[in-house]
Protein backbone atom coordinates (compact mmCIF):
# COMPACT_ATOMS: atom_id res chain seq x y z
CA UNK A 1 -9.32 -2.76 -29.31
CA UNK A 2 -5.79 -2.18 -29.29
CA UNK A 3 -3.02 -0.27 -26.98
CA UNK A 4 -1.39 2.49 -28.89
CA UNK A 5 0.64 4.05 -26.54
CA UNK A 6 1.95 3.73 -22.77
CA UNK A 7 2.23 7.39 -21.27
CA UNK A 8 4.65 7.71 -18.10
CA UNK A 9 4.16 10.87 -15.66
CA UNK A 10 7.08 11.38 -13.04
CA UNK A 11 5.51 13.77 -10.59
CA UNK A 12 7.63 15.01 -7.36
CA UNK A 13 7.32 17.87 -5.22
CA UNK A 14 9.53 19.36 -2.47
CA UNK A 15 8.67 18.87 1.11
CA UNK A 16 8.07 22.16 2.89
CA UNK A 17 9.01 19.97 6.67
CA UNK A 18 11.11 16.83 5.66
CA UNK A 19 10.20 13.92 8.05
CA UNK A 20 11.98 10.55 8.83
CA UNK A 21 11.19 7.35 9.09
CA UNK A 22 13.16 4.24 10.17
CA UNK A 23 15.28 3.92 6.77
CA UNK A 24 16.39 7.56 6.18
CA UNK A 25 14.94 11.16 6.10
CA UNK A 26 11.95 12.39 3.17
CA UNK A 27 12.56 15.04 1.73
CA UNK A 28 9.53 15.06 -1.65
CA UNK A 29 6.96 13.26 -2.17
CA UNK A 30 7.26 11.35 -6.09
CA UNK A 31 4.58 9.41 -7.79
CA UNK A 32 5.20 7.70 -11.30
CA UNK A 33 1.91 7.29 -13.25
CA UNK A 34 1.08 5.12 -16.18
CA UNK A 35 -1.52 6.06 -18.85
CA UNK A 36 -2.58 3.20 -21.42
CA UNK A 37 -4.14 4.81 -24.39
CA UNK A 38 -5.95 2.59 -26.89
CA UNK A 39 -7.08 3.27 -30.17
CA UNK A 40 -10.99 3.65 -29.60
CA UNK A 41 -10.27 6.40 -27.11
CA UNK A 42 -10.39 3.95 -23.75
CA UNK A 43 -7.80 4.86 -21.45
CA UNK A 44 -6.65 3.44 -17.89
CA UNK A 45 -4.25 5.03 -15.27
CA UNK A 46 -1.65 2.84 -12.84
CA UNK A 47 0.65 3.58 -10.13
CA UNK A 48 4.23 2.10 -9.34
CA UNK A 49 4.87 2.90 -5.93
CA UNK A 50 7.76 5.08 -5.29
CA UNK A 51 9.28 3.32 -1.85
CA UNK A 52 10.13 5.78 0.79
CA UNK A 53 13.70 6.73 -0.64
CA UNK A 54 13.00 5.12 -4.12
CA UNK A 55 14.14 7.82 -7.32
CA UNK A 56 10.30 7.55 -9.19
CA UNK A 57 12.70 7.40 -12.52
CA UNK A 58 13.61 3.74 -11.94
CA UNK A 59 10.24 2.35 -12.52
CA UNK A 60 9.91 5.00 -15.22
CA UNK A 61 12.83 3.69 -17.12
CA UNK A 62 11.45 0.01 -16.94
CA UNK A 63 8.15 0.79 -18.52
CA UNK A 64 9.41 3.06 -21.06
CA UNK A 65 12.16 0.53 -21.83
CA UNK A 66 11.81 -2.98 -21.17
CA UNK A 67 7.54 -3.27 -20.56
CA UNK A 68 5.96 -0.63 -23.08
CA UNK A 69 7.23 -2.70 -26.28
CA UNK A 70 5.86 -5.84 -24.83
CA UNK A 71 2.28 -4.44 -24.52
CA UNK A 72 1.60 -1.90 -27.58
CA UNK A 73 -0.51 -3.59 -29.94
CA UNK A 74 -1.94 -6.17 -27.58
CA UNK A 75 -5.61 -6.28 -26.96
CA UNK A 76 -5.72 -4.86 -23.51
CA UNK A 77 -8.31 -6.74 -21.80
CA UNK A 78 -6.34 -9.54 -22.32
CA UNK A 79 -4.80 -8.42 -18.55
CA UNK A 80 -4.28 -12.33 -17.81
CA UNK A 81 -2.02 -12.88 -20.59
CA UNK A 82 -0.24 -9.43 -20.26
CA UNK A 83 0.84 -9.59 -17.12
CA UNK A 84 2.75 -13.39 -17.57
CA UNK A 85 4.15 -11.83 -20.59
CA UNK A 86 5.82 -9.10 -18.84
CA UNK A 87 7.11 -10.64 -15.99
CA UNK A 88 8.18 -13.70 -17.89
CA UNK A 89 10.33 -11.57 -20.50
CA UNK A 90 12.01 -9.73 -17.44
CA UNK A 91 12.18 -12.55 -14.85
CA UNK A 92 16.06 -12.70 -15.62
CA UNK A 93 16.87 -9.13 -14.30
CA UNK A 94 13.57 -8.14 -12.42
CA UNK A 95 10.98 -10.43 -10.40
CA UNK A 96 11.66 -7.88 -7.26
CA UNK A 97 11.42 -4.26 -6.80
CA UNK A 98 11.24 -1.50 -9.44
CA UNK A 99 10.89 -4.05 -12.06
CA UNK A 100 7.76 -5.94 -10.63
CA UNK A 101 6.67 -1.94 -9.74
CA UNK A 102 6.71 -1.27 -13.29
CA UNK A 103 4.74 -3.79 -13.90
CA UNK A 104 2.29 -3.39 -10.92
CA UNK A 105 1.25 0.03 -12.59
CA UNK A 106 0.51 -1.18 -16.11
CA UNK A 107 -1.30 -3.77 -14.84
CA UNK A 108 -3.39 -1.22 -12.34
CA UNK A 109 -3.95 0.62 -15.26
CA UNK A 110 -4.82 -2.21 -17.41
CA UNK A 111 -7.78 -3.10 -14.81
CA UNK A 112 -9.21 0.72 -14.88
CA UNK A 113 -9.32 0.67 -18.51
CA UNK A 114 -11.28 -3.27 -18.50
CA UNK A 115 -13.43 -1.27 -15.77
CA UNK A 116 -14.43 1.74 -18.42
CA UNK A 117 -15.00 -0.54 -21.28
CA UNK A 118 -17.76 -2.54 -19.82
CA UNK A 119 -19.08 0.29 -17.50
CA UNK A 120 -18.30 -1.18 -14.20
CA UNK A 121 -16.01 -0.55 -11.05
CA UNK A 122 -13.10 -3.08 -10.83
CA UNK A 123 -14.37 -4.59 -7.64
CA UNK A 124 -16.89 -6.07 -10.19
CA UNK A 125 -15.00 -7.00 -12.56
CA UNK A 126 -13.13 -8.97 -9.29
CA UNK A 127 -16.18 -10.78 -8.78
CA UNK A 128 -18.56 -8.63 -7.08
CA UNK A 129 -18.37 -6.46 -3.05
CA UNK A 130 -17.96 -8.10 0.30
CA UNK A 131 -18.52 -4.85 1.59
CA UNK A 132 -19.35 -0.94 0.07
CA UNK A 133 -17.13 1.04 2.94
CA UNK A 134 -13.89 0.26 4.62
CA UNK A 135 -12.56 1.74 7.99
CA UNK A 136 -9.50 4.05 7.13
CA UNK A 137 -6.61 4.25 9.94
CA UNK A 138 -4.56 7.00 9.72
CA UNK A 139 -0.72 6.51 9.08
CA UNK A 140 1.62 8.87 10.64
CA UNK A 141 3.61 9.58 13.33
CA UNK A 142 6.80 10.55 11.86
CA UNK A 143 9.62 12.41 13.08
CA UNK A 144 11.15 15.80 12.21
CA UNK A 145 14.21 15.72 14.64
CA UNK A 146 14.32 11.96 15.42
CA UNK A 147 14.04 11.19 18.78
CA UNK A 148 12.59 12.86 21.84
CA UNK A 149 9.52 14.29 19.88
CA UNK A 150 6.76 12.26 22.50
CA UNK A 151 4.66 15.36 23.18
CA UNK A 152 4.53 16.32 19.88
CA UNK A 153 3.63 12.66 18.74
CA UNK A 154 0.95 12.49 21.77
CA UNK A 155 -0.66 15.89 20.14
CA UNK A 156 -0.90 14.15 16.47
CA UNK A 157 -2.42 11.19 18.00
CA UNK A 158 -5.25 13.56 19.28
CA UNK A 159 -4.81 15.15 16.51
CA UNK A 160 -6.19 12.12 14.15
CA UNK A 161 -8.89 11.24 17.19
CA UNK A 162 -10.22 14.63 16.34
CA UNK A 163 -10.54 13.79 12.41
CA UNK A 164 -12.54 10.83 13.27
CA UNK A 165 -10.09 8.07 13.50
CA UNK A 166 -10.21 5.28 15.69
CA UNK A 167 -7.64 3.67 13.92
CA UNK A 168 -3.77 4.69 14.00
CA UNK A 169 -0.64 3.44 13.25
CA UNK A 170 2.25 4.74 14.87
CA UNK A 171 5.67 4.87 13.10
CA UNK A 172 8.67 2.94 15.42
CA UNK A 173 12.42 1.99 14.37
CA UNK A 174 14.38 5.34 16.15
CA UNK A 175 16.29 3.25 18.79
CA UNK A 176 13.99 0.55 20.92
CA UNK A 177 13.96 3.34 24.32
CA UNK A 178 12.62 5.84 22.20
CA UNK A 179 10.21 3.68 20.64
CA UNK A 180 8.74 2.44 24.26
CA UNK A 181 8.49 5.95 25.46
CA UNK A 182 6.65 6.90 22.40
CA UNK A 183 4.23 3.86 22.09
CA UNK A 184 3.42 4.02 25.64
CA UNK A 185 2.85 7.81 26.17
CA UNK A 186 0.23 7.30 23.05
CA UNK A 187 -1.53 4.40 24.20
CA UNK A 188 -1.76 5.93 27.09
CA UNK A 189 -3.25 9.13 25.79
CA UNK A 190 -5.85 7.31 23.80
CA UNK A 191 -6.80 4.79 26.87
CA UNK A 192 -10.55 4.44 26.76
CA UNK A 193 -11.17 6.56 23.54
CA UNK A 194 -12.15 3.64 21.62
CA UNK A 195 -8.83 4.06 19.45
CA UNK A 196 -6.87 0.96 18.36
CA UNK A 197 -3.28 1.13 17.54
CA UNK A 198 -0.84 -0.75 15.38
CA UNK A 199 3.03 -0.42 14.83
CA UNK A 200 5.37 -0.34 11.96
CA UNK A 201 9.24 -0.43 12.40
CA UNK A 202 9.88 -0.21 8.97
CA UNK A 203 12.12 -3.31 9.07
CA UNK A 204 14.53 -1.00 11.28
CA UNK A 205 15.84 -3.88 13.80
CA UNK A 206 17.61 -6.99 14.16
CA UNK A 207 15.57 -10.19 15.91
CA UNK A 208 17.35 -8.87 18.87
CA UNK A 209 15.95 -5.35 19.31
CA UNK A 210 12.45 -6.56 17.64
CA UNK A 211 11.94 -9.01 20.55
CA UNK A 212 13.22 -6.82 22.97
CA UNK A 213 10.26 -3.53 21.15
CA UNK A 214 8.04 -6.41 20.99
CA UNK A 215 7.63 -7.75 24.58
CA UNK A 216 6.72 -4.44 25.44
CA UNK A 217 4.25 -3.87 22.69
CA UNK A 218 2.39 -6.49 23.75
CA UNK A 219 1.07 -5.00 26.55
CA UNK A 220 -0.99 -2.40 24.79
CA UNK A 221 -3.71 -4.39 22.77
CA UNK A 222 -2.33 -3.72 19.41
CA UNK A 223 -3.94 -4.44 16.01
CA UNK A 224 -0.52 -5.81 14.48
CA UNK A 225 3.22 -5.23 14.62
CA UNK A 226 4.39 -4.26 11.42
CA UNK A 227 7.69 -5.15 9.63
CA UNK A 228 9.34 -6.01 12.70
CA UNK A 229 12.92 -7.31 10.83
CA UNK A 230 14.09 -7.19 7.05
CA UNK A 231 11.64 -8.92 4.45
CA UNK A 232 14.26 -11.02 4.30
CA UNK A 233 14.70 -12.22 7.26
CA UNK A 234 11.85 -15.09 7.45
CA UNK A 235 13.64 -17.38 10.12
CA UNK A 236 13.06 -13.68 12.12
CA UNK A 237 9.52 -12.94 11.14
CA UNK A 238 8.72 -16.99 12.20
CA UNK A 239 10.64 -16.11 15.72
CA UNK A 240 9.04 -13.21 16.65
CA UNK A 241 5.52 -14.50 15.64
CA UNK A 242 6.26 -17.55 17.75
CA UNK A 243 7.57 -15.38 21.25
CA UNK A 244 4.86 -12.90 20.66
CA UNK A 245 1.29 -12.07 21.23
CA UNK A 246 0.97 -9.13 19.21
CA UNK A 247 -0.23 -10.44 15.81
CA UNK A 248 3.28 -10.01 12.89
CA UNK A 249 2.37 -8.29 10.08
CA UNK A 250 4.30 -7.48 6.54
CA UNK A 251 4.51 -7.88 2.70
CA UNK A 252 4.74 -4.00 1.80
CA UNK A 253 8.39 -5.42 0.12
CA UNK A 254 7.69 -8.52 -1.19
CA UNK A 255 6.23 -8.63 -5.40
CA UNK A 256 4.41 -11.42 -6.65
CA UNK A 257 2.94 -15.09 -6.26
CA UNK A 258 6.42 -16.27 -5.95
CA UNK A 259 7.37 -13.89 -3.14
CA UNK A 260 4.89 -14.17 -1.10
CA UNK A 261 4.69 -18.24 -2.02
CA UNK A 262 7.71 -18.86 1.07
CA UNK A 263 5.89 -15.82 3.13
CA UNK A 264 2.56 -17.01 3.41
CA UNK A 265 4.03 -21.30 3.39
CA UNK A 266 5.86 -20.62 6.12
CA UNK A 267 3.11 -18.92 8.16
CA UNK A 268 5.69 -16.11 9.25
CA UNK A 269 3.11 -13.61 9.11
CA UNK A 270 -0.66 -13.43 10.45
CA UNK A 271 -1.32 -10.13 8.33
CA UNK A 272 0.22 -9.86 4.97
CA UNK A 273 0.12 -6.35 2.94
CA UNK A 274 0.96 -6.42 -0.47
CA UNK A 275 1.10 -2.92 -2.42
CA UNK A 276 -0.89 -2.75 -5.37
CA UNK A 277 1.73 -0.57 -6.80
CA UNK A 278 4.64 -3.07 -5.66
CA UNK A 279 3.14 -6.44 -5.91
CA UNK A 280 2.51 -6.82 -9.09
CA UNK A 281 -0.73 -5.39 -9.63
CA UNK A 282 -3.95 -5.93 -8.96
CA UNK A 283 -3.45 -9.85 -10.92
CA UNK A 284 -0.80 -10.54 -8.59
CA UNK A 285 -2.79 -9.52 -5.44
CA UNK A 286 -5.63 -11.54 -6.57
CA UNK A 287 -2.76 -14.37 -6.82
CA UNK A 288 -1.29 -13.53 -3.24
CA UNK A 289 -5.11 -13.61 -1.69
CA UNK A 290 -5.98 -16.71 -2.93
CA UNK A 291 -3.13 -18.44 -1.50
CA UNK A 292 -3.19 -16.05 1.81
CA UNK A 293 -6.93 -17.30 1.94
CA UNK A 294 -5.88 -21.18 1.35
CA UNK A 295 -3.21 -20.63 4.16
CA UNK A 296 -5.47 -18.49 6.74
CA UNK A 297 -3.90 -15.60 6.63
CA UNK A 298 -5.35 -11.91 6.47
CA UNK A 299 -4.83 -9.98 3.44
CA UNK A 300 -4.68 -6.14 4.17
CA UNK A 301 -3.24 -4.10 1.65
CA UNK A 302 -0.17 -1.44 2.18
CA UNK A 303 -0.72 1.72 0.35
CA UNK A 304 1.27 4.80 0.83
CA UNK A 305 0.84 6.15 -3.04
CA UNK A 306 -1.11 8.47 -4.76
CA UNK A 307 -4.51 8.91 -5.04
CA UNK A 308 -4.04 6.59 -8.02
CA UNK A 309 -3.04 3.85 -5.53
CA UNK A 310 -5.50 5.04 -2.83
CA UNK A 311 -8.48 3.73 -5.36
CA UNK A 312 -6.85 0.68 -6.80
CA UNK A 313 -6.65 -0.51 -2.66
CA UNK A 314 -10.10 0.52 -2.13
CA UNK A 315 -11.18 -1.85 -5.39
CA UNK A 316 -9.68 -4.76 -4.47
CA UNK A 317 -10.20 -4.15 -0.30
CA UNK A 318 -14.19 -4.15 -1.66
CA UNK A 319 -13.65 -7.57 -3.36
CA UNK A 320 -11.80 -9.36 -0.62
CA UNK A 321 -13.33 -12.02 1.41
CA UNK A 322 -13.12 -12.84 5.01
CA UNK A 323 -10.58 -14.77 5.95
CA UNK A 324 -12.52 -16.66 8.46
CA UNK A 325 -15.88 -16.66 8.51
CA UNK A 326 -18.00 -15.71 11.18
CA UNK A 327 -20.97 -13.67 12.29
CA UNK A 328 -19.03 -10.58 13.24
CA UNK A 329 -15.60 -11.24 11.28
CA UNK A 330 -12.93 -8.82 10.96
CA UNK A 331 -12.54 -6.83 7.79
CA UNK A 332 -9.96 -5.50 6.10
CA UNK A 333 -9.04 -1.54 7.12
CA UNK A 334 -7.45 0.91 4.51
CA UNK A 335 -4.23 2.58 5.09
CA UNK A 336 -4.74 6.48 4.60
CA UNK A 337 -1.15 8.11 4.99
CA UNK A 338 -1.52 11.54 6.50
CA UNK A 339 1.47 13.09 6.08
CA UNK A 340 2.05 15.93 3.00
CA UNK A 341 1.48 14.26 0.22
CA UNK A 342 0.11 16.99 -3.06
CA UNK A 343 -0.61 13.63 -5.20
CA UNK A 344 -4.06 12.38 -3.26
CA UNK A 345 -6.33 15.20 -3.13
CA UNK A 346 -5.35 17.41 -5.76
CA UNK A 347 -4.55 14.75 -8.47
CA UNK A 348 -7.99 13.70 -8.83
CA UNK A 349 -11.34 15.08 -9.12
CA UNK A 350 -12.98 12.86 -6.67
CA UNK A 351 -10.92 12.36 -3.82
CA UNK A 352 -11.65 9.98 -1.23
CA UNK A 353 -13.76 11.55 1.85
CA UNK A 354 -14.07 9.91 5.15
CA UNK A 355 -17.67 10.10 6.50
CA UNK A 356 -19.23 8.71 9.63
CA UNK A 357 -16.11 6.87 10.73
CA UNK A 358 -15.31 5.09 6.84
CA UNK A 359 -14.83 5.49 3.58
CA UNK A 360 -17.62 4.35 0.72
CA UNK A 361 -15.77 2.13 -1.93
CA UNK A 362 -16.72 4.16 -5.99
CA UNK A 363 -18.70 2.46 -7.62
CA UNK A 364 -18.26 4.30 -10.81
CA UNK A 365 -16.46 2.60 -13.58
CA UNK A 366 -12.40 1.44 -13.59
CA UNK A 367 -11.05 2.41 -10.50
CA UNK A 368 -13.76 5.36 -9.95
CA UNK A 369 -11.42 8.30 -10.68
CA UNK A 370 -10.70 11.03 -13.41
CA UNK A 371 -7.28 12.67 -12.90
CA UNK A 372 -6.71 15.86 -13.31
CA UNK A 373 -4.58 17.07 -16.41
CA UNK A 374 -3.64 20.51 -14.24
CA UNK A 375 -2.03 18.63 -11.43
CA UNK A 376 0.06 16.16 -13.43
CA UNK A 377 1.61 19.66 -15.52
CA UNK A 378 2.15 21.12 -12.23
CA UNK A 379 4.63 18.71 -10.64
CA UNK A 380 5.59 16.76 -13.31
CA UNK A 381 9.48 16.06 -13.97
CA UNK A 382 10.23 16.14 -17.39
């Protein structure tokens, strides 16, 4: 079995309501989508994640360009030996962002395709399920005006309570009052309704301000504090974990072993979330859990692509272990973004369903999805 071709599909559509969050104002949604087509008819489908702001015709360009002539003839099980070959032949101008993105979605793809040719869901392939369903929280919280938009945030937050979810993560970074007024008009709304809150800042302070948001946070019982200061910022992340109670979580912006290698040595974070579509794939996030696991740190993966993404998480959530062990330990929860997004439901035939509180992990073959051809001609950008 061979590769014959590496398809890219640049989807975007307008938002009707642009919303912000800490690094700038959304105005589409964008998804860029790999298809690896081999020559018995096998093919397998891979996501690069589009960052918040990121033009979906970055990654594009690397695949078609610098990754699709490293891979076309190559036996494509041979995922291993694939994935070293394409980040070794652009370590000199890649190794971070839309480069290691680029490679995150043939990789993905790669994995669905192993997944079809021997009939079983990539969780297998991982090594088998720690678990069949996964609690989803529900990301949102974003603003369409900026600040003073409590009430409004207070109704979503019932809102998501309504939909079933007991988890939510609320979206910080618009100026540290703001932020306080917000977090604590929702936790108080959702006092004794069984709901459990984390933050994300979106790495929109300085130490300063993040100290200053964090004191207060930790007050309210929360899951984790999410990118509190800029991934680069380690000596920060290590601060803040130290002066805090609320458990420091991030990742979303690192890519690969060697990323997360200083990350997850230093112990500056007690959740890390690497992106399946921005990590490196799902061979680098079995890299980054190994060593999370070897340094005691949970793994819970960011997603905020398509539906494409949404599956890849949910394989490799199923195949994650505990990272300590214990008769009632605490597993891994799946991010489930629900702001406007026209690539999640309608790309695939199958979408993901919450039932009962969670969501059941496929256990169809590849990633467990079959996209639809109508959706991709629909929004694609030629």
């Amino acid at each position: 079995m061979k590769i014959i071709d590496v398809k890219v599909h640049i989807l975007q559509s307008p938002l009707a309501e642009p919303f912000a969050f800490s690094q700038g104002w959304v105005h589409r949604r964008s998804a860029t989508l790999v298809e690896v087509i081999t020559d018995v008819g096998l093919t397998g489908w891979g996501e690069a994640f589009a960052q918040g702001l990121e033009p979906p015709q970055i990654a594009a360009s690397a695949i078609e360009h610098a990754l699709r002539p490293l891979v076309l003839g190559a036996d494509p099980l041979d995922i291993e030996v694939l994935w070293h070959r394409m980040y070794h032949q652009t370590r000199d101008y890649g190794r971070k962002g839309s480069v290691v993105a680029a490679i995150s979605a043939i990789d993905m793809a790669l994995w669905d395709l192993a997944g079809h040719h021997y009939q079983q869901p990539v969780h297998r392939l991982l090594g088998g399920a720690f678990r069949t369903r996964v609690q989803p929280y529900a990301t949102g919280f974003y603003r369409v005006r900026g600040q003073g938009e409590r009430d409004r945030l207070v109704d979503e937050a019932h809102g998501h309570l309504a939909a079933g979810f007991q988890l939510m993560k609320v979206k910080l970074g618009y100026g540290v009052a703001d932020d306080i007024e917000v977090i604590q008009a929702i936790a108080a709304a959702m006092q004794g309704r069984g709901v459990t809150l984390m933050v994300d800042t979106n790495h929109g302070y300085g130490r300063t301000e993040a100290l200053r948001l964090g004191r207060v946070l930790d007050e309210l019982d929360l899951r984790w504090y999410e990118e509190p200061v800029a991934p680069e910022d380690l000596d920060g992340y290590c601060e803040l974990r130290a002066k805090l109670r609320t458990p420091i979580a991030g990742g979303e912006n690192e890519h690969t072993l060697y990323g997360f290698r200083d990350l997850l040595g230093r112990h500056a974070v007690d959740i890390v979330q690497p992106d399946l579509g921005s990590c490196g794939g799902i061979t680098a996030a079995r890299h980054i859990a190994a060593l999370a696991q070897a340094h005691g740190i949970e793994v819970n993966p960011h997603v905020w692509g398509s539906a494409v993404a949404q599956a890849a998480s949910l394989q490799v959530i199923a195949a994650l272990p505990v990272t300590h062990h214990a008769v009632f330990a605490r597993d891994p929860v799946l991010e489930y973004d629900r702001s406007s997004h026209p690539f999640r439901r309608d790309l695939v035939t199958q979408p993901i369903e919450m039932t009962d509180g969670f969501v059941h992990i496929p256990d169809r073959p590849g990633l467990g999805i079959e996209v639809r051809r109508d959706t991709l001609e629909r929004f694609r950008v030629n």
